[in-house]
PDB file of N, CA and C in Angstrom:
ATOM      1  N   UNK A   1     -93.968 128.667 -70.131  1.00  0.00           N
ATOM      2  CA  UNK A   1     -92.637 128.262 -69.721  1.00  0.00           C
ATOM      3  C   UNK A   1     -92.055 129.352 -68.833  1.00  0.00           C
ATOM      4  N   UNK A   2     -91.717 128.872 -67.514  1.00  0.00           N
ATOM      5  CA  UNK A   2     -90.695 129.963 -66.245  1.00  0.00           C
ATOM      6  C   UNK A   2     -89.553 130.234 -67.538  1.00  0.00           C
ATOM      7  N   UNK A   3     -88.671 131.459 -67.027  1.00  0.00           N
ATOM      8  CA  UNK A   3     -87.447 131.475 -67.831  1.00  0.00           C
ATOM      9  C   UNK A   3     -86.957 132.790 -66.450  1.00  0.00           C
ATOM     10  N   UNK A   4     -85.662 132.448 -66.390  1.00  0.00           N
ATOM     11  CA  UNK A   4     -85.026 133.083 -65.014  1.00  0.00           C
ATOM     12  C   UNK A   4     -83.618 133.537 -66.067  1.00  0.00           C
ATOM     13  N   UNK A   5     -83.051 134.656 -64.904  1.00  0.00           N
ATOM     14  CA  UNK A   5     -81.371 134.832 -65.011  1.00  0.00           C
ATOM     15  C   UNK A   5     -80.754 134.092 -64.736  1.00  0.00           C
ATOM     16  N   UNK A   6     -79.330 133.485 -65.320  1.00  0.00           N
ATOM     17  CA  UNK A   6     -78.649 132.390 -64.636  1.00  0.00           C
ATOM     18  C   UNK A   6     -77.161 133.253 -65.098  1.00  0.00           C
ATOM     19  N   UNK A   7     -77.197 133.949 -63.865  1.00  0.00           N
ATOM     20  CA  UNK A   7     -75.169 135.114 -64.055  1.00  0.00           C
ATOM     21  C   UNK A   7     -74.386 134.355 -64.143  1.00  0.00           C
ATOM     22  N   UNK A   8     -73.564 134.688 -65.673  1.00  0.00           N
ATOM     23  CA  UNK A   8     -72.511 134.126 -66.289  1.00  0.00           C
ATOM     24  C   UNK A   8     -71.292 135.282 -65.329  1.00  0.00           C
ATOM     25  N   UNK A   9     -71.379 136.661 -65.491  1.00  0.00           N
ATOM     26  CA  UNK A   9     -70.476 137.501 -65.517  1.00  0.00           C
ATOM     27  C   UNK A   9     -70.973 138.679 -64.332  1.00  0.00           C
ATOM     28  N   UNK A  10     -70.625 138.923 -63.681  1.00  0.00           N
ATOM     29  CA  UNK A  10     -70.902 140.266 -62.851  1.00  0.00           C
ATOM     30  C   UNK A  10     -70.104 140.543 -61.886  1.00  0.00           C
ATOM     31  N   UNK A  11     -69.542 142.115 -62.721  1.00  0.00           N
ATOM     32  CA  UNK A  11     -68.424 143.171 -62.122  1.00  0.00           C
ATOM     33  C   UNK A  11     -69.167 144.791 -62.093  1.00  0.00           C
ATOM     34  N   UNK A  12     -68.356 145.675 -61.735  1.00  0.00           N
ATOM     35  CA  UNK A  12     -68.742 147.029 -62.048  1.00  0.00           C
ATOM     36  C   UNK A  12     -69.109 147.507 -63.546  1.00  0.00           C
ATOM     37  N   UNK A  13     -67.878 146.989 -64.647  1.00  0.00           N
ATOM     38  CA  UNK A  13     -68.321 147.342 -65.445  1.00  0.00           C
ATOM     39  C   UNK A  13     -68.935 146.689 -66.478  1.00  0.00           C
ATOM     40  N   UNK A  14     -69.302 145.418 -66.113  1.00  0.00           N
ATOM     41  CA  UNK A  14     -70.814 144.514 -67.170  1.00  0.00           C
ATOM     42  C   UNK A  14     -71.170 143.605 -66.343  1.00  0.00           C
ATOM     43  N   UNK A  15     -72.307 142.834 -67.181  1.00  0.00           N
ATOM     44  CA  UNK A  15     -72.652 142.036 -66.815  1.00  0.00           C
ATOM     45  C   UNK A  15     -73.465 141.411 -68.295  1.00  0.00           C
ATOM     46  N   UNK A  16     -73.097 139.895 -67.668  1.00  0.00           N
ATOM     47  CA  UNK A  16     -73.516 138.806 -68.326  1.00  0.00           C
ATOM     48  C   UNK A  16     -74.660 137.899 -67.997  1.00  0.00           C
ATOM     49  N   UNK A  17     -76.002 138.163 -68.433  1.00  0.00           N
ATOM     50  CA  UNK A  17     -76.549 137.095 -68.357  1.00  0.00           C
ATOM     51  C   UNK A  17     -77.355 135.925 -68.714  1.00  0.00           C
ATOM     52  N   UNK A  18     -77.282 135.030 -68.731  1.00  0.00           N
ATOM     53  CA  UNK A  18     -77.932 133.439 -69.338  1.00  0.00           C
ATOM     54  C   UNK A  18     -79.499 133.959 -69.083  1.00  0.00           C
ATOM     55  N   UNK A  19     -80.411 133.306 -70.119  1.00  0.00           N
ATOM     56  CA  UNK A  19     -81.297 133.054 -69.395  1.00  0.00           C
ATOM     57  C   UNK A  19     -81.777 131.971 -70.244  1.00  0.00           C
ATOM     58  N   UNK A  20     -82.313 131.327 -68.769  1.00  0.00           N
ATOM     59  CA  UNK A  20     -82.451 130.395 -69.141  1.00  0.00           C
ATOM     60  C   UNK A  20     -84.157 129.701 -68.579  1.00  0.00           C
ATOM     61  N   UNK A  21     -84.673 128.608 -69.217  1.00  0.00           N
ATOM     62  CA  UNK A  21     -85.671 127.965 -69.108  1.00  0.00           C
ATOM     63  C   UNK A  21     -85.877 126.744 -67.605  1.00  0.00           C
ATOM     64  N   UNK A  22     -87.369 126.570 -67.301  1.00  0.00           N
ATOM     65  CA  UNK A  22     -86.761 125.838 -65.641  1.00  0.00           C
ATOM     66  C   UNK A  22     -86.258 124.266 -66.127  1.00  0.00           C
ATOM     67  N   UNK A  23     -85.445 124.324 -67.116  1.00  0.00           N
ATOM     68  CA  UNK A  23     -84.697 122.857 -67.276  1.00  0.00           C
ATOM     69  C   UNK A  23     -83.212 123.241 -67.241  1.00  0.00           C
ATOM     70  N   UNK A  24     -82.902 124.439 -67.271  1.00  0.00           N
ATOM     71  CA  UNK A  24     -81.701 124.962 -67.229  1.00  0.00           C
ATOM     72  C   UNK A  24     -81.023 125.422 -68.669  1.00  0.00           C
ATOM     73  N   UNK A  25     -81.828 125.000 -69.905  1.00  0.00           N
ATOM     74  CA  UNK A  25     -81.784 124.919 -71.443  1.00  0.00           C
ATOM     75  C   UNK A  25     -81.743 126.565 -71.303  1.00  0.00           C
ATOM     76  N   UNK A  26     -80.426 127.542 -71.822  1.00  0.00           N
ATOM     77  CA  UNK A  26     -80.364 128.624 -72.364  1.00  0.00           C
ATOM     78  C   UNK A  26     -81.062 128.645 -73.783  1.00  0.00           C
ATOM     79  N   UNK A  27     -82.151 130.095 -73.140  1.00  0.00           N
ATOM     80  CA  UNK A  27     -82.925 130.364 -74.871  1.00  0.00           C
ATOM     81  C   UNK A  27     -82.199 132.180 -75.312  1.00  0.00           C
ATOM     82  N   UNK A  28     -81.402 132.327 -73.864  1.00  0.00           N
ATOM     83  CA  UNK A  28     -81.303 133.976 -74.559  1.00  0.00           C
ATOM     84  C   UNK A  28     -80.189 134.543 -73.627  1.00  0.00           C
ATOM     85  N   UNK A  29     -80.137 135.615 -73.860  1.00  0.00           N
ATOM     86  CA  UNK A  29     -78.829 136.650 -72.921  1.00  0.00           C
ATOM     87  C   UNK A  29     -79.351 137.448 -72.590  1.00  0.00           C
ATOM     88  N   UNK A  30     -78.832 138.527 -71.525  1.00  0.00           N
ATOM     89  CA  UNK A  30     -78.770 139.590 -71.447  1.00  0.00           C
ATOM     90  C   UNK A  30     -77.400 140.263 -71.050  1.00  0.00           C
ATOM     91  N   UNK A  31     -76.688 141.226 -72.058  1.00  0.00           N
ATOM     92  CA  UNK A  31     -75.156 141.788 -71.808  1.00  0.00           C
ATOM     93  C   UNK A  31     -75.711 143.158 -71.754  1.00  0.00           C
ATOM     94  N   UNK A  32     -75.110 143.556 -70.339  1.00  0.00           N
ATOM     95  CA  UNK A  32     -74.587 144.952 -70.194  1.00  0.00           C
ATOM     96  C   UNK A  32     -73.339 145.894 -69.866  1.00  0.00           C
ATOM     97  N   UNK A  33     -73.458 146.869 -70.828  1.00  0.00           N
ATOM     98  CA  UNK A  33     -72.169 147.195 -70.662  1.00  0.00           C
ATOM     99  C   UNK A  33     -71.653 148.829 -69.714  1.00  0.00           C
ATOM    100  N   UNK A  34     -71.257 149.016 -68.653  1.00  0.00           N
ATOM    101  CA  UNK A  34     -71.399 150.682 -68.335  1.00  0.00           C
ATOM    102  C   UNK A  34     -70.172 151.028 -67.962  1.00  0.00           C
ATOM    103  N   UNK A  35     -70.429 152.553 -68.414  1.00  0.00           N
ATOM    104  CA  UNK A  35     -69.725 153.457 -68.229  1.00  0.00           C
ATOM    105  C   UNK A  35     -69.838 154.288 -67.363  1.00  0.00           C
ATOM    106  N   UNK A  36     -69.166 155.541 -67.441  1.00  0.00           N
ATOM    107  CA  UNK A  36     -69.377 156.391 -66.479  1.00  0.00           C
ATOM    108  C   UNK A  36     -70.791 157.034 -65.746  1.00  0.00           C
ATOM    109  N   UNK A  37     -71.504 157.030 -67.176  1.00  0.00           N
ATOM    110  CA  UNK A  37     -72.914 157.733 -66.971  1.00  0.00           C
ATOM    111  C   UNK A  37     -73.618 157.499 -67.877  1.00  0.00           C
ATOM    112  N   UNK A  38     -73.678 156.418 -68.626  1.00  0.00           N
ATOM    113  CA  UNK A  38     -74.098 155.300 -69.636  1.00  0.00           C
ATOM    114  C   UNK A  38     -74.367 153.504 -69.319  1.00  0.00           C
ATOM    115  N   UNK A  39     -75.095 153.447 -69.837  1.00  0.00           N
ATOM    116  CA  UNK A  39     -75.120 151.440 -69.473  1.00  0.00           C
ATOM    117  C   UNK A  39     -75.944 151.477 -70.909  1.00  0.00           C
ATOM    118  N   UNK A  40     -75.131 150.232 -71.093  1.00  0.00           N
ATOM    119  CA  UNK A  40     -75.548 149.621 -72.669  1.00  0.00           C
ATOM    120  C   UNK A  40     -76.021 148.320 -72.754  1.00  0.00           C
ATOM    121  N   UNK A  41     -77.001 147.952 -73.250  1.00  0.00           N
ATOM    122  CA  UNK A  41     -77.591 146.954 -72.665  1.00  0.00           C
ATOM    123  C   UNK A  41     -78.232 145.902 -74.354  1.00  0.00           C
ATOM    124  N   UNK A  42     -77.743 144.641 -74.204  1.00  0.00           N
ATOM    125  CA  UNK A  42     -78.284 144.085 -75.586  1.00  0.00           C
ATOM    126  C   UNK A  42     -78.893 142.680 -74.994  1.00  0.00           C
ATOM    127  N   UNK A  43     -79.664 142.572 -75.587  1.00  0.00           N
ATOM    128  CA  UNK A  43     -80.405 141.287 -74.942  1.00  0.00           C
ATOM    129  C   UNK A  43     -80.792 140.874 -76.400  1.00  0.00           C
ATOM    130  N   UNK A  44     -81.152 139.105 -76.396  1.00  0.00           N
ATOM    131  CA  UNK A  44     -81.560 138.559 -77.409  1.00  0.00           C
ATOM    132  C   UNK A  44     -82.153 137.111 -77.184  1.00  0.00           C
ATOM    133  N   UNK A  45     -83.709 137.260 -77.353  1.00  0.00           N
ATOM    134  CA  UNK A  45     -84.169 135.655 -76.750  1.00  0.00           C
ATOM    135  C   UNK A  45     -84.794 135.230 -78.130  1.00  0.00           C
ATOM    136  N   UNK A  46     -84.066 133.863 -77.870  1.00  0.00           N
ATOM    137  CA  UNK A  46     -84.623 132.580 -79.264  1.00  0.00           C
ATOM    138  C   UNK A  46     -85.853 132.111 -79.189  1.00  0.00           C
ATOM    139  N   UNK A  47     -86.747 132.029 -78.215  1.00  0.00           N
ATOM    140  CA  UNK A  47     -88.131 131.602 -78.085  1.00  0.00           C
ATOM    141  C   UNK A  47     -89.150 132.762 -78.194  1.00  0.00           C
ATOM    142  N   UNK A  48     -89.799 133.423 -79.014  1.00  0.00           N
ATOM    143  CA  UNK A  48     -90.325 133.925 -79.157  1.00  0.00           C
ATOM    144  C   UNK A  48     -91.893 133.302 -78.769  1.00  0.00           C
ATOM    145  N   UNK A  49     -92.402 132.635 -78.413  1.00  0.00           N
ATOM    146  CA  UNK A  49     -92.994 132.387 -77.545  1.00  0.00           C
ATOM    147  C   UNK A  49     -92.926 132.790 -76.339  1.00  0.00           C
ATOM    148  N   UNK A  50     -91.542 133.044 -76.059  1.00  0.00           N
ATOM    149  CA  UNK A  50     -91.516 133.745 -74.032  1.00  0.00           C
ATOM    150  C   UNK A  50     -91.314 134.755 -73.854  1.00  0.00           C
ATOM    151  N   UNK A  51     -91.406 135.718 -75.341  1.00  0.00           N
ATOM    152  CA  UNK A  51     -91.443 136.900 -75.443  1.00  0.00           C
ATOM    153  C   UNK A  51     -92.255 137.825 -73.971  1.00  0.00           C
ATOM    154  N   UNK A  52     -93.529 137.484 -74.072  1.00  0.00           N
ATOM    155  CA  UNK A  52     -93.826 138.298 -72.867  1.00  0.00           C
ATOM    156  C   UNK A  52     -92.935 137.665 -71.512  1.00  0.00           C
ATOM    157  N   UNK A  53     -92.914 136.732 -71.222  1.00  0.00           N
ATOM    158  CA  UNK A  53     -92.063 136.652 -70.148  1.00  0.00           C
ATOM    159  C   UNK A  53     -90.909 137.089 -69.914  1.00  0.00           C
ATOM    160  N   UNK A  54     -90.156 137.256 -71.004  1.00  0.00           N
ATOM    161  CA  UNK A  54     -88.845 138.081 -71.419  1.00  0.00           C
ATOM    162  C   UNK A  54     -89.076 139.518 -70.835  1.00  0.00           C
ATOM    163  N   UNK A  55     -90.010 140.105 -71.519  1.00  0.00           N
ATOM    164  CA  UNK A  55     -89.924 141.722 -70.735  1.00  0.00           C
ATOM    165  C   UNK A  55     -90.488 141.594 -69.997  1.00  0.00           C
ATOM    166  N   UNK A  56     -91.337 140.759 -69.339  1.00  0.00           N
ATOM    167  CA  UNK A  56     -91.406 140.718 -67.687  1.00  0.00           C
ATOM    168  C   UNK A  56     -90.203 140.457 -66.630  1.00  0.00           C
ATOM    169  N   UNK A  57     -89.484 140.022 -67.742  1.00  0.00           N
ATOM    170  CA  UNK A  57     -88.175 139.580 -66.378  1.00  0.00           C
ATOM    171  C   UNK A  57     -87.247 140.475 -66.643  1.00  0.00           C
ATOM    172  N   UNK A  58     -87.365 141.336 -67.857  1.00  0.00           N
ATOM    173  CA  UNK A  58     -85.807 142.146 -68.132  1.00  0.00           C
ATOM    174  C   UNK A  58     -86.514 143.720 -67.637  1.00  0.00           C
ATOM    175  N   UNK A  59     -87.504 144.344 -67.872  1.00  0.00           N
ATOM    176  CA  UNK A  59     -87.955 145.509 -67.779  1.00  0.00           C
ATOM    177  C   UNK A  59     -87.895 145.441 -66.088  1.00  0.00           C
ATOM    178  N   UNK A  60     -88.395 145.280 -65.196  1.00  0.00           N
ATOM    179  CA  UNK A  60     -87.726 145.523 -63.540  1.00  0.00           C
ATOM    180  C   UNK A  60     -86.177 145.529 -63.307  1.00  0.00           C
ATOM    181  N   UNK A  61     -85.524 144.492 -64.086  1.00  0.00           N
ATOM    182  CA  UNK A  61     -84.398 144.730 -63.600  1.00  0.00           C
ATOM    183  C   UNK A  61     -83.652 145.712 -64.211  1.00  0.00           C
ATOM    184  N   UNK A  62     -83.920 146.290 -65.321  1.00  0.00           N
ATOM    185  CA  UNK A  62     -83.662 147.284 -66.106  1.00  0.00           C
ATOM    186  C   UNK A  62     -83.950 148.990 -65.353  1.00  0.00           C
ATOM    187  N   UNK A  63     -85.078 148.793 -64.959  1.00  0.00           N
ATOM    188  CA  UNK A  63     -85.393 150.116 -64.133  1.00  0.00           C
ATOM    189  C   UNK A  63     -84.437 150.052 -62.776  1.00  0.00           C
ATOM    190  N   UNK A  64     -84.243 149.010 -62.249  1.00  0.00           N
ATOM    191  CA  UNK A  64     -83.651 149.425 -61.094  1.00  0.00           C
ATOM    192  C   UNK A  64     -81.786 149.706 -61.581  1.00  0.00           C
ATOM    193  N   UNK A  65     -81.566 149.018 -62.686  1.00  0.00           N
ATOM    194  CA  UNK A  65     -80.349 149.669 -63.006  1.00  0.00           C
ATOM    195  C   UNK A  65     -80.301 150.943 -63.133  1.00  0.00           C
ATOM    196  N   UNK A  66     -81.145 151.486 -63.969  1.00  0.00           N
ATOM    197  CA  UNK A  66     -81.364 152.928 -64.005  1.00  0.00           C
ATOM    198  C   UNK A  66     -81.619 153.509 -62.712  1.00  0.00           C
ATOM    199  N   UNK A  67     -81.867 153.501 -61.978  1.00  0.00           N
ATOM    200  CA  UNK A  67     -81.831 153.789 -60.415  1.00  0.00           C
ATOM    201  C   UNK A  67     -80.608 153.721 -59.618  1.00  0.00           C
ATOM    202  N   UNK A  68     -79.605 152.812 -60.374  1.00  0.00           N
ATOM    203  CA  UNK A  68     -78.516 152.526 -59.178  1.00  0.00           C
ATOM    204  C   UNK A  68     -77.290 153.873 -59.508  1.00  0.00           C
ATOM    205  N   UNK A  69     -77.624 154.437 -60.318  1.00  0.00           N
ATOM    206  CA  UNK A  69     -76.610 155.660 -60.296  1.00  0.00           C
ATOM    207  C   UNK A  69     -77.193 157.209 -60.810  1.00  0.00           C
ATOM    208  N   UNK A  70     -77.254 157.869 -60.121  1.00  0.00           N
ATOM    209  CA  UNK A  70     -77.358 159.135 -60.677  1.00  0.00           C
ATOM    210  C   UNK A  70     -77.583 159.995 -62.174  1.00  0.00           C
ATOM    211  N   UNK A  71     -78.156 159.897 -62.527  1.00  0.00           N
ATOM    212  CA  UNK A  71     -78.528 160.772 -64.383  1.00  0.00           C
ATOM    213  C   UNK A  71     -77.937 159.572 -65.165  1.00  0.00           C
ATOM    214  N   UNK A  72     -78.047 158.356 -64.929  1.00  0.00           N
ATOM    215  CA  UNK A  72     -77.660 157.044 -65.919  1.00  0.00           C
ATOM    216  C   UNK A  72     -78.251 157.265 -66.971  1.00  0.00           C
ATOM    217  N   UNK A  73     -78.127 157.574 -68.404  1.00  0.00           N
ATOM    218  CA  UNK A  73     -78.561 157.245 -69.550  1.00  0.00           C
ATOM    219  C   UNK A  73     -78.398 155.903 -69.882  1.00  0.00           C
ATOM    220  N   UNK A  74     -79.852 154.937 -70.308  1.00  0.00           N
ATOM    221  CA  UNK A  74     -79.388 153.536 -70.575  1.00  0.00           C
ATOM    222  C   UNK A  74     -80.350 153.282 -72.404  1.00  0.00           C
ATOM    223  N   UNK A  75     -79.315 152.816 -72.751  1.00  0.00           N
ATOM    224  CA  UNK A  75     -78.977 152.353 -73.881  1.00  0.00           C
ATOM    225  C   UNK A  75     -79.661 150.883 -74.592  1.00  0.00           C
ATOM    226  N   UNK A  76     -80.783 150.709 -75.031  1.00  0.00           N
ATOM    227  CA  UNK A  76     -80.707 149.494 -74.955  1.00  0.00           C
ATOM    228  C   UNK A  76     -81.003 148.654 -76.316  1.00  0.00           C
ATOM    229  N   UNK A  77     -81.060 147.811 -76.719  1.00  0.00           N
ATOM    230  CA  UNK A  77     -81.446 146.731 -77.820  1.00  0.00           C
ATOM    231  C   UNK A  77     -81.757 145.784 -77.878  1.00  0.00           C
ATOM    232  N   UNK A  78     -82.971 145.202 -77.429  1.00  0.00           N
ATOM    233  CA  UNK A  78     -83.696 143.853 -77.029  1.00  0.00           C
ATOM    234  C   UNK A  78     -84.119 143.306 -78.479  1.00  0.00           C
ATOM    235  N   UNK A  79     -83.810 141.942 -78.866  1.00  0.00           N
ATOM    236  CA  UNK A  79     -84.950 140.944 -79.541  1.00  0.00           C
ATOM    237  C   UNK A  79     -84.838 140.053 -79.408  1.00  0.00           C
ATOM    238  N   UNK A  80     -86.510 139.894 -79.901  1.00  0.00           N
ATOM    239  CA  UNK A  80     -86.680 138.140 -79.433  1.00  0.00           C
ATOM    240  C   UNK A  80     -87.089 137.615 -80.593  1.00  0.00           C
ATOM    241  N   UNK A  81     -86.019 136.648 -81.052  1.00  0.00           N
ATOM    242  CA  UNK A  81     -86.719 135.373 -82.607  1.00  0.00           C
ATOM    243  C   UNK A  81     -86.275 136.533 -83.440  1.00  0.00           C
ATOM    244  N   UNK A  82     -85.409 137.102 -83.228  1.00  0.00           N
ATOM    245  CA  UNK A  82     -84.482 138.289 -84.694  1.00  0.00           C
ATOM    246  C   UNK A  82     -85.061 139.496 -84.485  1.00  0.00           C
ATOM    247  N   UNK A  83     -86.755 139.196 -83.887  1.00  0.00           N
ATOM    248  CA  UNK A  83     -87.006 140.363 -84.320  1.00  0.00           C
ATOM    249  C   UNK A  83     -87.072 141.476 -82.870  1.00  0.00           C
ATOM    250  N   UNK A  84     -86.768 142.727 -83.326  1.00  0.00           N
ATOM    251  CA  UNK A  84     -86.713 143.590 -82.232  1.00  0.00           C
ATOM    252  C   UNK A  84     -88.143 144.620 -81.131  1.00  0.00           C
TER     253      UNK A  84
END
């Protein structure tokens, strides 16, 4: 199963996002939250089956956050199906 971002929310200081399956059916989120020199990041997908596709789609975009500012410490808490 494809599973993409579908942005609920995006400002400077978070972001919200759906993700969702190619029927448009939300199985999960990803919320981040930043600060000055911090980003906090919680994600949680219900199909544990798309587990690997999950950190295929969240781990790139995750590194390049960490890239978009200077000595960013990022914070994070991913699971998928409860478990982490």
């Amino acid at each position: 199963m494809e599973i993409y971002f579908s942005p609920e929310i995006i400002n400077p200081e978070s972001q919200i996002l759906n993700v969702v399956d190619q029927n448009q059916k939300a199985v999960g989120y990803l919320a981040i939250i930043f600060t000055e020199k911090k980003a906090y990041v919680y994600g949680h997908l219900e199909d544990e089956g798309v587990r690997e596709d999950f950190k295929d789609l969240i781990t790139p975009y995750l590194q390049g956050i960490a890239k978009s500012k200077t000595n960013l410490e990022l914070y994070s808490y991913i699971a998928t199906g409860g478990k982490n």
